[in-house]
N, C-alpha and C. Protein backbone atom coordinates (compact mmCIF):
# COMPACT_ATOMS: atom_id res chain seq x y z
N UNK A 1 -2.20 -9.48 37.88
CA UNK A 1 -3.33 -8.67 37.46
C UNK A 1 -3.25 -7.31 38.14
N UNK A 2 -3.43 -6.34 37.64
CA UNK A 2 -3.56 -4.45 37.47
C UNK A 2 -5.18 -4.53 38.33
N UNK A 3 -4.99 -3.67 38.92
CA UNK A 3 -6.24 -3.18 39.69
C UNK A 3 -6.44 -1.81 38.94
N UNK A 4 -7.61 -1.35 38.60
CA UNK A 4 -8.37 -0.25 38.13
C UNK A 4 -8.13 1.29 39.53
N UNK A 5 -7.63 2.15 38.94
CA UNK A 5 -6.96 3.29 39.27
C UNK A 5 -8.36 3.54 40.42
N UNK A 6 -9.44 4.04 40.33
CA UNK A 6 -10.49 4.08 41.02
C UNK A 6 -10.50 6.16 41.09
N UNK A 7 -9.67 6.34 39.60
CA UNK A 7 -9.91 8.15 39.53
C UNK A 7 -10.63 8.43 39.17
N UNK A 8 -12.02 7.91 38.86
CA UNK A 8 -13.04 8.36 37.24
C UNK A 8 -12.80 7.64 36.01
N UNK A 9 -11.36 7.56 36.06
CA UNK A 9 -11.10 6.40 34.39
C UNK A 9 -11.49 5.35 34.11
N UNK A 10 -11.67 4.83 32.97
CA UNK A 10 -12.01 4.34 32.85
C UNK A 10 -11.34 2.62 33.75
N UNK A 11 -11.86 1.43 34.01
CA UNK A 11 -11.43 0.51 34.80
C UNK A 11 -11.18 -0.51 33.60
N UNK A 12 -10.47 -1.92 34.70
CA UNK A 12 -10.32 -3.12 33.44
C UNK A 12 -11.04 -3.45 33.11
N UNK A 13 -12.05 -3.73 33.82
CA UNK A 13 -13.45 -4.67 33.44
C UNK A 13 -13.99 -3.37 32.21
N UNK A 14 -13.96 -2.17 32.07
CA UNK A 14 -14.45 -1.61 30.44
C UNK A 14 -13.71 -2.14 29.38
N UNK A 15 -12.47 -2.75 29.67
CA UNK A 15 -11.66 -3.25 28.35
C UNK A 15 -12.54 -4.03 27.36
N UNK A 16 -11.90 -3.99 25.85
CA UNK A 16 -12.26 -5.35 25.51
C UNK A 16 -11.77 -6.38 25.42
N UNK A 17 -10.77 -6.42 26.06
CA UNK A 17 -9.89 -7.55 26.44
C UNK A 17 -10.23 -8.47 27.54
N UNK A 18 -10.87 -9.40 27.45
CA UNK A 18 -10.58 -10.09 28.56
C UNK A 18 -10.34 -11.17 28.12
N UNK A 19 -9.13 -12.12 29.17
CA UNK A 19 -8.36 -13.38 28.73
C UNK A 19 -9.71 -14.59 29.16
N UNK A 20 -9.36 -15.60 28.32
CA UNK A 20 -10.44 -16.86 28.60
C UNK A 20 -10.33 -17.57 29.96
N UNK A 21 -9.32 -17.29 30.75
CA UNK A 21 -9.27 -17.42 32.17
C UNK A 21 -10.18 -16.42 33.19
N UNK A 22 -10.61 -15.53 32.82
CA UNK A 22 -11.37 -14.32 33.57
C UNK A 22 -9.91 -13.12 34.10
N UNK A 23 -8.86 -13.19 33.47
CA UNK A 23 -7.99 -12.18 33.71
C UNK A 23 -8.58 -10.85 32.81
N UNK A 24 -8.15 -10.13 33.06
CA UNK A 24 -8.83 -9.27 32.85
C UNK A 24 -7.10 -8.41 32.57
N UNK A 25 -7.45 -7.69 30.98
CA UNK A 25 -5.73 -7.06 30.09
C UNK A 25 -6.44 -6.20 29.62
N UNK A 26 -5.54 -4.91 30.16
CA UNK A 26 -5.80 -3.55 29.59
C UNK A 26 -4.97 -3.27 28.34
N UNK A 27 -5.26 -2.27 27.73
CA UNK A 27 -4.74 -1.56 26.88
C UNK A 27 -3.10 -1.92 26.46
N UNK A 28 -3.11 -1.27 27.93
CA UNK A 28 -1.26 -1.33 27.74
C UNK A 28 -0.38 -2.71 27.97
N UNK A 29 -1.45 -3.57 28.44
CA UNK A 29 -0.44 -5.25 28.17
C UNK A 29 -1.13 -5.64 26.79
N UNK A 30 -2.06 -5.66 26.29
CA UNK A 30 -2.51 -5.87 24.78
C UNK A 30 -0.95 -5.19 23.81
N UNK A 31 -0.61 -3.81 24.04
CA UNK A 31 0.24 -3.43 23.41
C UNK A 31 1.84 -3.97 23.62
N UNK A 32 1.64 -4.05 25.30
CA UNK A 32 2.96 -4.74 25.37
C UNK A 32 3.34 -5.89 25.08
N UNK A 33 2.49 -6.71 25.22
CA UNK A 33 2.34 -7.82 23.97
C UNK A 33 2.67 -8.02 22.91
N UNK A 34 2.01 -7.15 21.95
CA UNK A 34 2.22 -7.24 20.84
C UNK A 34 3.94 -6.84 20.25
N UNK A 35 4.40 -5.68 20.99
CA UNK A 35 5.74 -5.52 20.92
C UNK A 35 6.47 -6.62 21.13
N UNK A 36 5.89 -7.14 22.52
CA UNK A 36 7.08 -8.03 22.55
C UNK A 36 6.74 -9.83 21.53
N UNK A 37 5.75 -10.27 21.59
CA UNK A 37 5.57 -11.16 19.95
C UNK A 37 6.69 -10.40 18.64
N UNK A 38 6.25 -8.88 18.32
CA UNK A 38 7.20 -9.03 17.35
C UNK A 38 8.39 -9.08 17.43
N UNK A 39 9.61 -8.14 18.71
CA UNK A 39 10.62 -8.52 18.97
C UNK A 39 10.62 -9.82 18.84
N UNK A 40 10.31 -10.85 19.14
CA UNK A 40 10.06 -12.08 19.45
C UNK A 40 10.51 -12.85 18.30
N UNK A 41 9.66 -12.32 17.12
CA UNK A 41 9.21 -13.40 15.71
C UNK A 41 10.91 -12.55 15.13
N UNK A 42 11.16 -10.85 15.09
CA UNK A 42 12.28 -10.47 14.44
C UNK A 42 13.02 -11.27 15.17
N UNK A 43 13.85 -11.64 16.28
CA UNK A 43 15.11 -12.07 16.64
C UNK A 43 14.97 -13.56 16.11
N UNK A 44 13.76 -14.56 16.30
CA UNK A 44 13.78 -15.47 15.80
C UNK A 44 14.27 -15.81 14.33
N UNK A 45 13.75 -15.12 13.07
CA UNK A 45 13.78 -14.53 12.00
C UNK A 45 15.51 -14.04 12.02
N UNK A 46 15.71 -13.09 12.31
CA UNK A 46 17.61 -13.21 12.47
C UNK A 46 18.49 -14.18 12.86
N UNK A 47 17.77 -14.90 13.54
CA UNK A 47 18.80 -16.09 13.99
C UNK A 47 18.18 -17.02 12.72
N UNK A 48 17.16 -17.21 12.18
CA UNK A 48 17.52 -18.19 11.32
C UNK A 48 18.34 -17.82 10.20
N UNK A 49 18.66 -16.45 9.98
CA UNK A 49 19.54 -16.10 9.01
C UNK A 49 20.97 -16.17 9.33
N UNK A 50 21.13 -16.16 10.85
CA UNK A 50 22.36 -15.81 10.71
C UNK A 50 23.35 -17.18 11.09
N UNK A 51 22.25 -18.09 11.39
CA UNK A 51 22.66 -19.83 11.34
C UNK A 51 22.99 -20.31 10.35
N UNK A 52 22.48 -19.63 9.31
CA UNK A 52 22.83 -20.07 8.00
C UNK A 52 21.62 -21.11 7.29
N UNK A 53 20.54 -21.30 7.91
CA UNK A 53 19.45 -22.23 7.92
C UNK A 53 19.22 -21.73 6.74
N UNK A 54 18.88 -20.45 6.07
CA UNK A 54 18.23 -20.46 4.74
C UNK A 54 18.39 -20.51 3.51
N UNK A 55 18.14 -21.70 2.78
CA UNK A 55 18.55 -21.59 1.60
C UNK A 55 18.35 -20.96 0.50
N UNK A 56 19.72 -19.70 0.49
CA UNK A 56 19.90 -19.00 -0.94
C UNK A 56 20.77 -19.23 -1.87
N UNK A 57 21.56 -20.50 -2.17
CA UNK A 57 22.13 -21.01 -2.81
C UNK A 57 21.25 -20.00 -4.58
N UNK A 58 22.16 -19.80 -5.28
CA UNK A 58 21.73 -19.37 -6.93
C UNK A 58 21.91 -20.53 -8.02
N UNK A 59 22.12 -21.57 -7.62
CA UNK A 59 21.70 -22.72 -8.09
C UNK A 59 20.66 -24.10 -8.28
N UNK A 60 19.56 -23.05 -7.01
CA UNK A 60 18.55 -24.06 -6.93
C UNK A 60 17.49 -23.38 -7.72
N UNK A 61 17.05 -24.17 -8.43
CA UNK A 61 15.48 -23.68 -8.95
C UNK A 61 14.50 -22.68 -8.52
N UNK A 62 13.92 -21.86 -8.78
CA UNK A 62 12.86 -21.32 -8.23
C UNK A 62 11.79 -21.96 -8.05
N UNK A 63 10.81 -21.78 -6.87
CA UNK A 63 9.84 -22.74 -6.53
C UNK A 63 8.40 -22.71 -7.71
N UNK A 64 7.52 -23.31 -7.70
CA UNK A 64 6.89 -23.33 -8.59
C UNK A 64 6.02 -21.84 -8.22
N UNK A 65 5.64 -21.62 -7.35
CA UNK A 65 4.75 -19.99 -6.54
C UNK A 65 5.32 -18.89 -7.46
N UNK A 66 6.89 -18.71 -6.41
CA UNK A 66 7.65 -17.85 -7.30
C UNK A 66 7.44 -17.51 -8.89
N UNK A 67 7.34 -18.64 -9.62
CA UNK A 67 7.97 -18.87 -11.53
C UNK A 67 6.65 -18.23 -11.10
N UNK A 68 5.41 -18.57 -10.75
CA UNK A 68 3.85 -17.57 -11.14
C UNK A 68 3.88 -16.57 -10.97
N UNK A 69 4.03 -16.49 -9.74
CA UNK A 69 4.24 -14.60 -9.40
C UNK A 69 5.42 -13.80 -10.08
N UNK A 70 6.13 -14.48 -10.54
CA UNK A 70 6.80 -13.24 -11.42
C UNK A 70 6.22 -13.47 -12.57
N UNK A 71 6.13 -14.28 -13.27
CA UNK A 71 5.24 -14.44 -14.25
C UNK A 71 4.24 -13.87 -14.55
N UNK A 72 3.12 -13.67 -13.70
CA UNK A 72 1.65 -13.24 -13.74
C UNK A 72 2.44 -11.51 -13.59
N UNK A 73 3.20 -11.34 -12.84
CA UNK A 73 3.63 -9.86 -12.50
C UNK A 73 4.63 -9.14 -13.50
N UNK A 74 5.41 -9.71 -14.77
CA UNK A 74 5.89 -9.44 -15.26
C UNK A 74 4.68 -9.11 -16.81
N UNK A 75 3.88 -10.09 -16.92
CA UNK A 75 2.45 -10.20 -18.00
C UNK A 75 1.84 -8.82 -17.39
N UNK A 76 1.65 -8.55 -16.24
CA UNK A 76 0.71 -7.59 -16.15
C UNK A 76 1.25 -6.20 -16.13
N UNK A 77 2.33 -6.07 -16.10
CA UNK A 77 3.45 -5.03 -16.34
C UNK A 77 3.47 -4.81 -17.62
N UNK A 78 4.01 -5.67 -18.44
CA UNK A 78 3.78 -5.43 -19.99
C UNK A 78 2.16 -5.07 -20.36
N UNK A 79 1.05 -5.60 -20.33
CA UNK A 79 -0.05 -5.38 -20.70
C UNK A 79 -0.51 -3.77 -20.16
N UNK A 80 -0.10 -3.46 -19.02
CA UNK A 80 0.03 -1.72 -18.29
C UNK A 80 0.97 -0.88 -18.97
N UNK A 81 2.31 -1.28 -20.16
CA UNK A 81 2.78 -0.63 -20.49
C UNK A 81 2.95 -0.32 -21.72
N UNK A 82 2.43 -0.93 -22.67
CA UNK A 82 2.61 -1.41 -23.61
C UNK A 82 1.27 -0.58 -24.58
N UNK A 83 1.22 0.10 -25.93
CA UNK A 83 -0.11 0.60 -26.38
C UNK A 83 -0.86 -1.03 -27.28
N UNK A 84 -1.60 -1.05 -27.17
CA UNK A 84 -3.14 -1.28 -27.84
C UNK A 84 -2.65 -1.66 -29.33
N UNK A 85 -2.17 -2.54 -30.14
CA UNK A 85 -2.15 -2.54 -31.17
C UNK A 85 -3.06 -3.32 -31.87
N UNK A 86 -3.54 -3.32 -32.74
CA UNK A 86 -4.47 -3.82 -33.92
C UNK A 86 -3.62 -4.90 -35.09
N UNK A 87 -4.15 -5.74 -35.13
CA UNK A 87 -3.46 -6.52 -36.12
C UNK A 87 -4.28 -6.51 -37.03
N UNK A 88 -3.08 -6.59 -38.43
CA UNK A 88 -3.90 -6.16 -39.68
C UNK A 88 -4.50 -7.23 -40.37
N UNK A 89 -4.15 -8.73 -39.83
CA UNK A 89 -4.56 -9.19 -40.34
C UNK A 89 -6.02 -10.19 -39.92
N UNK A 90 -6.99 -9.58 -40.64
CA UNK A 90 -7.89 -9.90 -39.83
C UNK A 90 -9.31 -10.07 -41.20
């Protein structure tokens, strides 16, 4: 734990951080944190690629999510591009 500078600035205890232990995290470990979680999740994330763990085989099916979302996204592309026609028979 960081002790509060005691210049006029602001101290820890103004943070809004405080841990559920009564530690008390300024600014700059909130941020350093967060850097280091994402370094964290990217290297994790590269190593599962580079293990070979993920399957991109072009022979497996697309999942059922996928077939919607391109689906719903390919429908709404056409309906945005497409003019307004009238059918005559009516």
């Amino acid at each position: 734990m960081r002790q509060g500078s005691g210049l006029g600035g602001s101290s820890l205890t103004d943070s809004p951080f405080v841990g559920l232990i009564g530690w008390k995290v300024g600014d700059e470990d909130f941020a350093a944190g967060f850097a280091a979680a994402t370094l964290l999740l990217m290297l994790g994330v590269l190593g599962y690629l580079r293990l070979g763990l993920a399957d991109v085989r072009a022979d497996v099916p697309p999942s059922w999510a996928v077939t919607h979302l391109f689906s719903a996204g390919v429908h709404a592309s056409i309906r945005r591009t497409t003019p307004d026609y009238k059918t005559r028979c009516q």
